[in-house]
Protein backbone atom coordinates (compact mmCIF):
# COMPACT_ATOMS: atom_id res chain seq x y z
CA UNK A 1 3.68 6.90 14.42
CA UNK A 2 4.93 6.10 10.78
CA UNK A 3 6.51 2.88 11.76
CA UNK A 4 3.79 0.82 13.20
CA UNK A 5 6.54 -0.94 15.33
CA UNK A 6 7.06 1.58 18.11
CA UNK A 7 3.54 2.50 18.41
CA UNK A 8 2.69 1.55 22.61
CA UNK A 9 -0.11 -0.17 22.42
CA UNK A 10 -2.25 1.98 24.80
CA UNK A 11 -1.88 4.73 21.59
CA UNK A 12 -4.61 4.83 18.68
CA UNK A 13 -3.24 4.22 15.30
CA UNK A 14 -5.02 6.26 12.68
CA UNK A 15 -5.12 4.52 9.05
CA UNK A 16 -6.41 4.57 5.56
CA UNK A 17 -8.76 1.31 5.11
CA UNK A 18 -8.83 0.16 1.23
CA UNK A 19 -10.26 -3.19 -0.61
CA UNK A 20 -8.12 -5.22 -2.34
CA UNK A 21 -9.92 -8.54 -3.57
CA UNK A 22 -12.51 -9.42 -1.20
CA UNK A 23 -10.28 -8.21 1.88
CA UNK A 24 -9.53 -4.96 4.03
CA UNK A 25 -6.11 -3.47 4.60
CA UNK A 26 -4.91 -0.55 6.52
CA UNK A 27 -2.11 1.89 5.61
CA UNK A 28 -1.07 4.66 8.83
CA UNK A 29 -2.30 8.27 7.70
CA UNK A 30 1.27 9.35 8.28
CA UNK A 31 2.28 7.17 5.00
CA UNK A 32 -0.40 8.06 2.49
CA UNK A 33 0.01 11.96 0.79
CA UNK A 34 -2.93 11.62 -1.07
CA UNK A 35 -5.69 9.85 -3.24
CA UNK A 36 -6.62 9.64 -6.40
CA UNK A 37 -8.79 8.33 -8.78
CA UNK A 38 -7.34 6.41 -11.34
CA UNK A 39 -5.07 8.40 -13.87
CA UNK A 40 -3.62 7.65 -17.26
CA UNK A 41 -0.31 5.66 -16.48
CA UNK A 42 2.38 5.17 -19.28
CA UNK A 43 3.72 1.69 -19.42
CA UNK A 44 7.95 1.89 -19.37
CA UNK A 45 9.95 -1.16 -20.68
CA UNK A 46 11.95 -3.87 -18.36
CA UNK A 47 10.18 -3.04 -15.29
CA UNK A 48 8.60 -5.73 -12.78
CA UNK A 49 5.60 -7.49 -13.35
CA UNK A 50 3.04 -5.65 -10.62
CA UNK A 51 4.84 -2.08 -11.89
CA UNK A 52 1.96 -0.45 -14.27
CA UNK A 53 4.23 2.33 -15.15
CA UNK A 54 4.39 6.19 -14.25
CA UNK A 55 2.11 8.73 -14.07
CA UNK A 56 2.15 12.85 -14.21
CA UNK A 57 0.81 14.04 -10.62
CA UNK A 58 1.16 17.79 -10.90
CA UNK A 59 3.93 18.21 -13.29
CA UNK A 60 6.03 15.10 -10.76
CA UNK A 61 6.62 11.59 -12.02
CA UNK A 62 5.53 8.80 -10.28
CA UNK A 63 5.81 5.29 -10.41
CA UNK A 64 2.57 3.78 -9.98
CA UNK A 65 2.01 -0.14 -8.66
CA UNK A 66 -0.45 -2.71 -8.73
CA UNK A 67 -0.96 -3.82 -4.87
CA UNK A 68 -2.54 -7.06 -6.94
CA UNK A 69 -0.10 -7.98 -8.78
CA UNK A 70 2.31 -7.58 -5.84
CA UNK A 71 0.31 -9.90 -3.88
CA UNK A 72 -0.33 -12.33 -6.67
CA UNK A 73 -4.06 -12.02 -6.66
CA UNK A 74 -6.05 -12.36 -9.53
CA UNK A 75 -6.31 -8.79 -11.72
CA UNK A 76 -9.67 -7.32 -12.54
CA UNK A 77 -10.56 -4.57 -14.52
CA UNK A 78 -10.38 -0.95 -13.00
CA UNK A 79 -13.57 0.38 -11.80
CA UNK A 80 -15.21 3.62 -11.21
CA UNK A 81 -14.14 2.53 -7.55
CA UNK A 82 -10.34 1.76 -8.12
CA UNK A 83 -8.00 4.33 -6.61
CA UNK A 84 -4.52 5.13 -6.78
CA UNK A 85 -3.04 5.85 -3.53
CA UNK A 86 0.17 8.10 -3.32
CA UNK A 87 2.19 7.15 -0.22
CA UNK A 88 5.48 7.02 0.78
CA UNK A 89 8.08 3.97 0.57
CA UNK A 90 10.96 4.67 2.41
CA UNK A 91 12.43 8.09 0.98
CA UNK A 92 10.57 7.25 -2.78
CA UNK A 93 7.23 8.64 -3.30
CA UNK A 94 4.93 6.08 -5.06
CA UNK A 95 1.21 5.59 -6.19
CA UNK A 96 -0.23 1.48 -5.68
CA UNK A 97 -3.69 0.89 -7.44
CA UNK A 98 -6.07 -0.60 -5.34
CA UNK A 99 -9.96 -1.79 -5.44
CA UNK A 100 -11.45 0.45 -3.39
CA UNK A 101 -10.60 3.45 -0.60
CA UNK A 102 -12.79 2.89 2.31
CA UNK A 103 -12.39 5.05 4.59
CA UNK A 104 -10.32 6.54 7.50
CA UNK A 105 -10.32 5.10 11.23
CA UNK A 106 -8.59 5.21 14.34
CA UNK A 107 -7.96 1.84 15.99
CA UNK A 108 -5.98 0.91 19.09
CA UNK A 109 -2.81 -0.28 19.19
CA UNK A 110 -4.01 -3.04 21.62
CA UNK A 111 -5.97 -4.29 18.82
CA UNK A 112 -3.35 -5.12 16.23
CA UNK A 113 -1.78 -8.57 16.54
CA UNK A 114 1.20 -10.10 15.02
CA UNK A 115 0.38 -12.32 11.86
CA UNK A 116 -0.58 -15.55 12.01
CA UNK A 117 2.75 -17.95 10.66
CA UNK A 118 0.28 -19.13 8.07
CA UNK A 119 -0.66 -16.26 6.06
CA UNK A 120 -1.73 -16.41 1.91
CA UNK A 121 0.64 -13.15 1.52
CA UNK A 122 4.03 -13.25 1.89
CA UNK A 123 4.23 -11.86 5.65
CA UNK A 124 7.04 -9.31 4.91
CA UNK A 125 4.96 -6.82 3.88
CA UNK A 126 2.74 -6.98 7.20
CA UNK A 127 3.14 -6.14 10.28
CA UNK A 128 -0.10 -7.48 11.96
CA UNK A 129 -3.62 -7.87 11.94
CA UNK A 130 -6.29 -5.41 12.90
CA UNK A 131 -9.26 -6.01 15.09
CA UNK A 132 -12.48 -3.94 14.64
CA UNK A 133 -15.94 -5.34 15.92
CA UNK A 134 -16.27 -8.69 13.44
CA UNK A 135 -13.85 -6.77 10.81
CA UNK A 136 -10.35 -8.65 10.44
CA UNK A 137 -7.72 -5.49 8.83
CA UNK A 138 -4.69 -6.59 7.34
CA UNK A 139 -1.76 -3.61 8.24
CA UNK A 140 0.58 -3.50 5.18
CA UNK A 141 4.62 -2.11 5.82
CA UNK A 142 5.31 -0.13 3.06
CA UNK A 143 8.65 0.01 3.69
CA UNK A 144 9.13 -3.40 3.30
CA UNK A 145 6.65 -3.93 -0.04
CA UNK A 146 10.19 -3.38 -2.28
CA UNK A 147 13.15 -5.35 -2.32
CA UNK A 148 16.26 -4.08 -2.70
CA UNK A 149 16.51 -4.82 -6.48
CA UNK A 150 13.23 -2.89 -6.58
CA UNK A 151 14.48 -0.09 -4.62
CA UNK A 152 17.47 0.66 -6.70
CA UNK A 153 15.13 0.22 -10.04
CA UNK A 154 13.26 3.23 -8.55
CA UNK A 155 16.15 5.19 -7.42
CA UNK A 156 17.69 4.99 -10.99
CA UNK A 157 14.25 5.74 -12.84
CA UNK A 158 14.20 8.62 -9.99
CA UNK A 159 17.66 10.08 -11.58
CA UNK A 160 16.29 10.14 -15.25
C-alpha cells in the first residue's frame, strides 16, 4: 500500500494528516518512520532553496526540507506546533517541516480522486484528492517531491 497507485479502491488507505498553510494533506502510514518536533538543523552550503539543512536523528544524518518552500507558499515562523516528519523518498530517508501533524485516519480508496487539471501546486507531487465528510485532503507522492537533480544532490551528500 506504499504506492497509492495500486491501492483497489474497495481497500482503506491509512495516512498521516498534517497542515501546511491553511490546507490538509495526507501522507500513507507506510511512508512516514516517525515524528518529531522540531530539531536544531545545520544549514549546508549550495543546496536548494526549500532544503533547511541536516539534522542528527539518533547519531544518523538527515536532510531535512521545508514542504513550504517546496510548494512556494509563503514561510512563517516555526511554532510550538511545527513538526518534522521523517519519511521515506524513494530509497533516501528524509525529514520535511510542516505546520502542524493532525492526526492519523483511514479513508477509502473510493474516496480519493484524481486532481483537478487546475491545481495551485504543481500536480507532480499528488496523486489525488481525499474526501472526508466536508474535509477536502490533498495526497502528496513522495516519490515524486525530488527531481532527479535533487535526487543525486542527496545521494552524494548520502556518500559524505
Amino acid at each position: 500500500m506504499e504506492n497509492l497507485q495500486h491501492v483497489k479502491t474497495n481497500e482503506e488507505l491509512q495516512l498521516v494528516i498534517f497542515r501546511l498553510a491553511n490546507e490538509e494533506y495526507g501522507l500513507p502510514i507506510a511512508k512516514v518512520h516517525e515524528i518529531n518536533r522540531l530539531s536544531p538543523i545545520t544549514k549546508l552550503p549550495q543546496t536548494p532553496s526549500f532544503m533547511e539543512g541536516v539534522t542528527n536523528l539518533r547519531g544518523k544524518i538527515i536532510p531535512v526540507f521545508d514542504l513550504r518552500k517546496r510548494f512556494q507558499l509563503p514561510v512563517i515562523e516555526n511554532s510550538d506546533d511545527t513538526r518534522i516528519i521523517i519519511v521515506a523518498v524513494k530509497d533516501q530517508v528524509v525529514g520535511i517541516i510542516v505546520d502542524a501533524v493532525n492526526e492519523v485516519i483511514k479513508l477509502p480508496a473510493s474516496a480519493v480522486e484524481p486532481p483537478p487539471p487546475v491545481f495551485v501546486l504543481d500536480t507532480q507531487y499528488i496523486h489525488g484528492v481525499g474526501k472526508m465528510d466536508d474535509r477536502l485532503l490533498i495526497l502528496l507522492d513522495m516519490d515524486k517531491i525530488l527531481n532527479t537533480q535533487e535526487e543525486i544532490l542527496l545521494q552524494e551528500m548520502k556518500r559524505q
